[in-house]
Structures are given as C-alpha cells and as structure tokens.
C-alpha atoms as a PDB file:
ATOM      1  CA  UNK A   1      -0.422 -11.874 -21.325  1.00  0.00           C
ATOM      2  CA  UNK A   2      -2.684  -8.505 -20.850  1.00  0.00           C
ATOM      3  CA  UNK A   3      -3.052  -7.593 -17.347  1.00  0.00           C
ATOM      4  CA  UNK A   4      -6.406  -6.509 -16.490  1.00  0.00           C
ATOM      5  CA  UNK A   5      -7.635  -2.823 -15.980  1.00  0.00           C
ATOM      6  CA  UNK A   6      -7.701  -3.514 -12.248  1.00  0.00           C
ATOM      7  CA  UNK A   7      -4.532  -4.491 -11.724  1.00  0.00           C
ATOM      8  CA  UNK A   8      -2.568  -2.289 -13.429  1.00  0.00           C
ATOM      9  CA  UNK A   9      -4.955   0.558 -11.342  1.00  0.00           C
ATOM     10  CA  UNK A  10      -3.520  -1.404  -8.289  1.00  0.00           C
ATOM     11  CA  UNK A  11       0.213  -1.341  -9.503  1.00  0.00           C
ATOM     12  CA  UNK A  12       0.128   2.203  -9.922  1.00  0.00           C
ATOM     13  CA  UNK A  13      -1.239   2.897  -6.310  1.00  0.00           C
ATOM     14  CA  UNK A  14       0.694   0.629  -5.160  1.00  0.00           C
ATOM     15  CA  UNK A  15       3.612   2.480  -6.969  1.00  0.00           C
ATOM     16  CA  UNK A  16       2.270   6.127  -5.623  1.00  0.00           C
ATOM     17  CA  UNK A  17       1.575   4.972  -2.380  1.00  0.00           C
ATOM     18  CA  UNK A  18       5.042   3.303  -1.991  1.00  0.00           C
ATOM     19  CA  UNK A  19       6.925   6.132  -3.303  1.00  0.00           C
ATOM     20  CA  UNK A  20       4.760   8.592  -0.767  1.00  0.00           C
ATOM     21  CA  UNK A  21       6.400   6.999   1.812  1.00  0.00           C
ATOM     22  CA  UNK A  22       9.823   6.598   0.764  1.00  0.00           C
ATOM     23  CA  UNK A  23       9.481  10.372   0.460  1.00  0.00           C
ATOM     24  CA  UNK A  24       8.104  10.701   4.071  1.00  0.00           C
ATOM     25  CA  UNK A  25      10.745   8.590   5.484  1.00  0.00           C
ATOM     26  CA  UNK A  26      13.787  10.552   3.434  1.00  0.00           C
ATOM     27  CA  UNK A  27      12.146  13.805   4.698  1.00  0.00           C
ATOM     28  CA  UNK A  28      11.379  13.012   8.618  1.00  0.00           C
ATOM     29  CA  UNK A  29      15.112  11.690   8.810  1.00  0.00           C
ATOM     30  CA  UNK A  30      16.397  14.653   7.267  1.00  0.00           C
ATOM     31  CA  UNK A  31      14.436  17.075   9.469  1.00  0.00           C
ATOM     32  CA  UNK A  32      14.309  15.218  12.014  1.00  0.00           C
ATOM     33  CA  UNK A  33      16.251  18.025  14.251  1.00  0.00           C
ATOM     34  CA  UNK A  34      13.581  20.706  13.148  1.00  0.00           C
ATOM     35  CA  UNK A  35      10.943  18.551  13.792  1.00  0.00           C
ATOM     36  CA  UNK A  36      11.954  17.381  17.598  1.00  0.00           C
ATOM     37  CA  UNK A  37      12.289  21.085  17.994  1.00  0.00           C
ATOM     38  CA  UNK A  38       8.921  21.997  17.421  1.00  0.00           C
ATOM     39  CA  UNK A  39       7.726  19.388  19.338  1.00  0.00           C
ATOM     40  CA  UNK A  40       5.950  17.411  16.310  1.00  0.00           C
ATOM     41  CA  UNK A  41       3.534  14.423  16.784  1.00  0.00           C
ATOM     42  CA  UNK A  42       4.330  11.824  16.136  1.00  0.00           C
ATOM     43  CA  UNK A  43       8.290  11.275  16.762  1.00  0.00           C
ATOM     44  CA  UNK A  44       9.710  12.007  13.641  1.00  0.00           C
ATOM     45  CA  UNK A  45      11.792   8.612  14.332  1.00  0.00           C
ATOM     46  CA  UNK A  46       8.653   6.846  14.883  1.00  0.00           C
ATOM     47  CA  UNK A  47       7.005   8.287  11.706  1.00  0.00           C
ATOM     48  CA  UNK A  48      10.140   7.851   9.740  1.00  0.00           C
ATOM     49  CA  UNK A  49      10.480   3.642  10.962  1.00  0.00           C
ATOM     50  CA  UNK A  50       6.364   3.331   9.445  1.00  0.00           C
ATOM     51  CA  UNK A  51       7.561   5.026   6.230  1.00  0.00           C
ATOM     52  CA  UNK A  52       9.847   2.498   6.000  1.00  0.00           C
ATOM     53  CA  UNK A  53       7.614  -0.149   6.851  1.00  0.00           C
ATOM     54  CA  UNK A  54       5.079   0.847   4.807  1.00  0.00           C
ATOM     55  CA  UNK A  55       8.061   1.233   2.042  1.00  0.00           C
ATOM     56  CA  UNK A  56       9.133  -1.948   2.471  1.00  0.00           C
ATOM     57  CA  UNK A  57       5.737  -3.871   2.197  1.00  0.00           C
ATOM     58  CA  UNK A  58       4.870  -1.895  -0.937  1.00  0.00           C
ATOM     59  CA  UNK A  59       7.776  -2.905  -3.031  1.00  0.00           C
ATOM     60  CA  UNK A  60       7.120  -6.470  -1.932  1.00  0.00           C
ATOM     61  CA  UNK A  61       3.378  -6.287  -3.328  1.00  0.00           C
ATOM     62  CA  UNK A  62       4.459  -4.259  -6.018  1.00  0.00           C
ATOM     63  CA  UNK A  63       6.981  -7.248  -7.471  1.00  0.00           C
ATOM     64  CA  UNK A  64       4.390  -9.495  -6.075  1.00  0.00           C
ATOM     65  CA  UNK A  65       1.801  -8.575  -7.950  1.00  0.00           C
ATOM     66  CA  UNK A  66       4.285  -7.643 -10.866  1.00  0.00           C
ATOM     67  CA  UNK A  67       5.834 -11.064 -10.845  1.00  0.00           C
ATOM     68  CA  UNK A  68       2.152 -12.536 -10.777  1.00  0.00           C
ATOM     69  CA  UNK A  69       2.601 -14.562  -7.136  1.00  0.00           C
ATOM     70  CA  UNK A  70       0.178 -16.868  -6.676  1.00  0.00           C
ATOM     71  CA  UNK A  71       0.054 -15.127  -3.527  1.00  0.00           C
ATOM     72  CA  UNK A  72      -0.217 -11.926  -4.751  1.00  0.00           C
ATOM     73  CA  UNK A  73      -3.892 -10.984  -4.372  1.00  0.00           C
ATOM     74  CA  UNK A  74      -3.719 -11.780  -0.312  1.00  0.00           C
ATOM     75  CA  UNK A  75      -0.823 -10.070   0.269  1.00  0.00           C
ATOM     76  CA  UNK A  76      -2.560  -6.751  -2.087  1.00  0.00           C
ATOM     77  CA  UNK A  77      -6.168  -7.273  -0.207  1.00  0.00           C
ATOM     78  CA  UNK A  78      -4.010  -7.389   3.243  1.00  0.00           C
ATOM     79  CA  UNK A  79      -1.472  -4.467   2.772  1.00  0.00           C
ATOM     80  CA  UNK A  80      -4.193  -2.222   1.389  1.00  0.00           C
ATOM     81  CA  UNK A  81      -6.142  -2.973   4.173  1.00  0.00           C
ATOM     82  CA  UNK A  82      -3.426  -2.270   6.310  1.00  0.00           C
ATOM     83  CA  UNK A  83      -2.509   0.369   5.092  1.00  0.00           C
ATOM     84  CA  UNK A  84      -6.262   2.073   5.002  1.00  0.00           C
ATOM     85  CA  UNK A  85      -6.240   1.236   8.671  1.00  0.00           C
ATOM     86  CA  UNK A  86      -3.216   2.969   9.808  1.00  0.00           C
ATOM     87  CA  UNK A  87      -4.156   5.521   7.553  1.00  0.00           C
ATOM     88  CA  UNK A  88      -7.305   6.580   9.504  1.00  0.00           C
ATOM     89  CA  UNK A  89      -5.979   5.801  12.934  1.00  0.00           C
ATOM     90  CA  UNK A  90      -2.855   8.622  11.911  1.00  0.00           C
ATOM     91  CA  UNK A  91      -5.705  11.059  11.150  1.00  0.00           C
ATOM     92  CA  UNK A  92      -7.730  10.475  14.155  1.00  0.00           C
ATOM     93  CA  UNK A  93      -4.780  10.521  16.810  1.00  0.00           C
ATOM     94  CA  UNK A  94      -2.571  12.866  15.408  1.00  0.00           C
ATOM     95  CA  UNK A  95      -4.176  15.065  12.954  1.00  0.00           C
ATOM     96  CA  UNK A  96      -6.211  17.776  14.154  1.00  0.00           C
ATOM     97  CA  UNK A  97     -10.050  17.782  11.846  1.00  0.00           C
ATOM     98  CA  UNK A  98     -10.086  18.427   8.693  1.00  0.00           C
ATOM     99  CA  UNK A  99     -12.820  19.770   6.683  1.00  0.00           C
ATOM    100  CA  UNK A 100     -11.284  17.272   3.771  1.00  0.00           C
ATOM    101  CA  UNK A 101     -12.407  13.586   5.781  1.00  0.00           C
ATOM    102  CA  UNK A 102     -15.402  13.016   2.996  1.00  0.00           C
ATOM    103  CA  UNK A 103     -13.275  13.226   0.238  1.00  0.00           C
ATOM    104  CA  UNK A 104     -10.827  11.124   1.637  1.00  0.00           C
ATOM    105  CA  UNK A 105     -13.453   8.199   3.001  1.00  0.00           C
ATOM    106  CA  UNK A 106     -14.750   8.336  -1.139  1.00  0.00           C
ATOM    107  CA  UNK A 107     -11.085   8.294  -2.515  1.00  0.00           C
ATOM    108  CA  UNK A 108     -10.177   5.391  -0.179  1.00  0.00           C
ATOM    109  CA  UNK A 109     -13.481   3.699  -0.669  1.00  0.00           C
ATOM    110  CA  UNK A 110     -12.802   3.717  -4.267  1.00  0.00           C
ATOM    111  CA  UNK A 111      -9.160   2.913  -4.151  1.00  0.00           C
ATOM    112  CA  UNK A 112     -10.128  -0.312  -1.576  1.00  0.00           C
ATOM    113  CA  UNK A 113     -12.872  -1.128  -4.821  1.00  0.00           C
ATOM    114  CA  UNK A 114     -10.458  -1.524  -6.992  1.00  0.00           C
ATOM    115  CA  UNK A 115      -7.580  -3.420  -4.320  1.00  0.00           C
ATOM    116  CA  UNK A 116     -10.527  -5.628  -4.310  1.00  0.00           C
ATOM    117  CA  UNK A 117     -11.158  -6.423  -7.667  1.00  0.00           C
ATOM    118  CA  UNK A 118      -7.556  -6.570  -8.411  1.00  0.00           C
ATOM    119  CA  UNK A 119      -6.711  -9.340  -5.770  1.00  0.00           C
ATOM    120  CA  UNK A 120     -10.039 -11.752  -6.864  1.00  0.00           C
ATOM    121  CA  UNK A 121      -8.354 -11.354 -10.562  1.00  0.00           C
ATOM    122  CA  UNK A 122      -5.086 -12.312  -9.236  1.00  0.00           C
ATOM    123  CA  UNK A 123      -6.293 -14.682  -7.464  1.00  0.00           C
ATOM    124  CA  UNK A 124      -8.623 -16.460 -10.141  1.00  0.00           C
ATOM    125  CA  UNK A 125      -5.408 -16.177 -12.412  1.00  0.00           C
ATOM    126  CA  UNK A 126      -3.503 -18.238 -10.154  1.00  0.00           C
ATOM    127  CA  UNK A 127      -5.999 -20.803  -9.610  1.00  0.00           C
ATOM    128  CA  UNK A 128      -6.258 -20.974 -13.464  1.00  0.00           C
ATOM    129  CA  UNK A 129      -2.238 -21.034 -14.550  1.00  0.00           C
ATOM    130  CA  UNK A 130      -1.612 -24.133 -16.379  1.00  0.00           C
ATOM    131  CA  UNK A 131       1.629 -25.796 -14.911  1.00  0.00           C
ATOM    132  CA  UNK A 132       4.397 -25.470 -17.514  1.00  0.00           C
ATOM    133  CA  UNK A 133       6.461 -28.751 -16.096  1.00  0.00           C
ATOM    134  CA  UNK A 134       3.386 -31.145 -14.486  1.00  0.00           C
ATOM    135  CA  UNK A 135       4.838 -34.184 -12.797  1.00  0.00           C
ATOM    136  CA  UNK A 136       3.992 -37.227 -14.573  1.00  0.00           C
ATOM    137  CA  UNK A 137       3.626 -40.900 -12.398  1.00  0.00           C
END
C-alpha cells in the first residue's frame, strides 16, 4: 500500500531530525574535554544524554510509523511536540538571540503542519485496517 504524501514528509524528518542528534551526541562525547574547558552551556554530558534521548525516541517513531503501529500517529503527534518544546526552551535558556527566530517559528510551524496531518492519516489508517485473522464465535 502507498503511503501518503504526509507521512513519508514525516519519515524523512523524523529521519533528519534523528540523525541530527545522533550526530550531536557522537560530537559532545567526543569533545567533551574541549567543551568543559571553555566552560560551554549546557554540560556537554547533559547535552550529549538529550541527544541520546531524543535519538532513541526517533528511531522508535521512525519504525513506528514505518511498521504502521496502530499507535503510531500518538506517539509522532507527541514526540514532535516534544521535541518542538525542548527545542525552544534550548534556544531561550541557552542560546544567546538570534536574528534567525522567525524563520525558525515558520519552519517549525510548518514541520508541526505536516506531524499533524501525518498522525490523523495514521491514525484513520489504523482505525480502518481490516483484521487479517478475525475471531469467529
């Protein structure tokens, strides 16, 4: 079966995003010296254990949502909203302003649009799966 347009958009965040922080967690451990050295916020331990987190919860939505879990769409809708939420608290109480914040509140808005519309369609889909094996009385 076709996967909608939606959800393969959602895969490949989901992909990007996870893969972002598999990256951040290989780098913080590996510079994690440097880093304490220079004093950077947050703990490069700390950073590197959400990486992982974050790392961790992606792959599950990502063969989730691969594997078509009727449970799928909640657990897309919640780590994306997660996600957006630690996102912006990071950038308020560590980053210093950017001039970039619009752009990233309309590529986040858009990327949540689409999170959206992906879990309803995963979530219709399992509502509308025909049981293979039904139990008969």
């Amino acid at each position: 079966m076709k996967r909608p347009f939606s959800e393969t958009l959602s895969l490949l965040l989901v992909l990007i995003i996870t893969a972002r922080n598999a990256l951040q967690t290989q780098t913080l451990v590996a510079w994690r010296a440097v880093l304490a050295e220079f004093a950077a916020q947050p703990n490069p331990l700390f950073g590197a254990f959400v990486g992982a987190f974050w790392t961790i919860i992606g792959v599950a939505t990502f063969v989730a949502v691969w594997q078509r879990k009727a449970w799928a769409g909640k657990l897309l809708f919640g780590a994306a909203t997660g996600f957006v939420v630690w996102y912006w608290g990071e950038r308020f109480i560590w980053l210093s302003p950017q001039e970039n914040a619009p752009f990233s509140a309309i590529v986040t808005a858009f990327c949540l649009i689409i999170v959206f519309f992906a879990s309803k369609s995963l979530s219709r889909e399992a509502h509308e799966r025909d049981i293979e094996n039904p139990k008969t009385e």
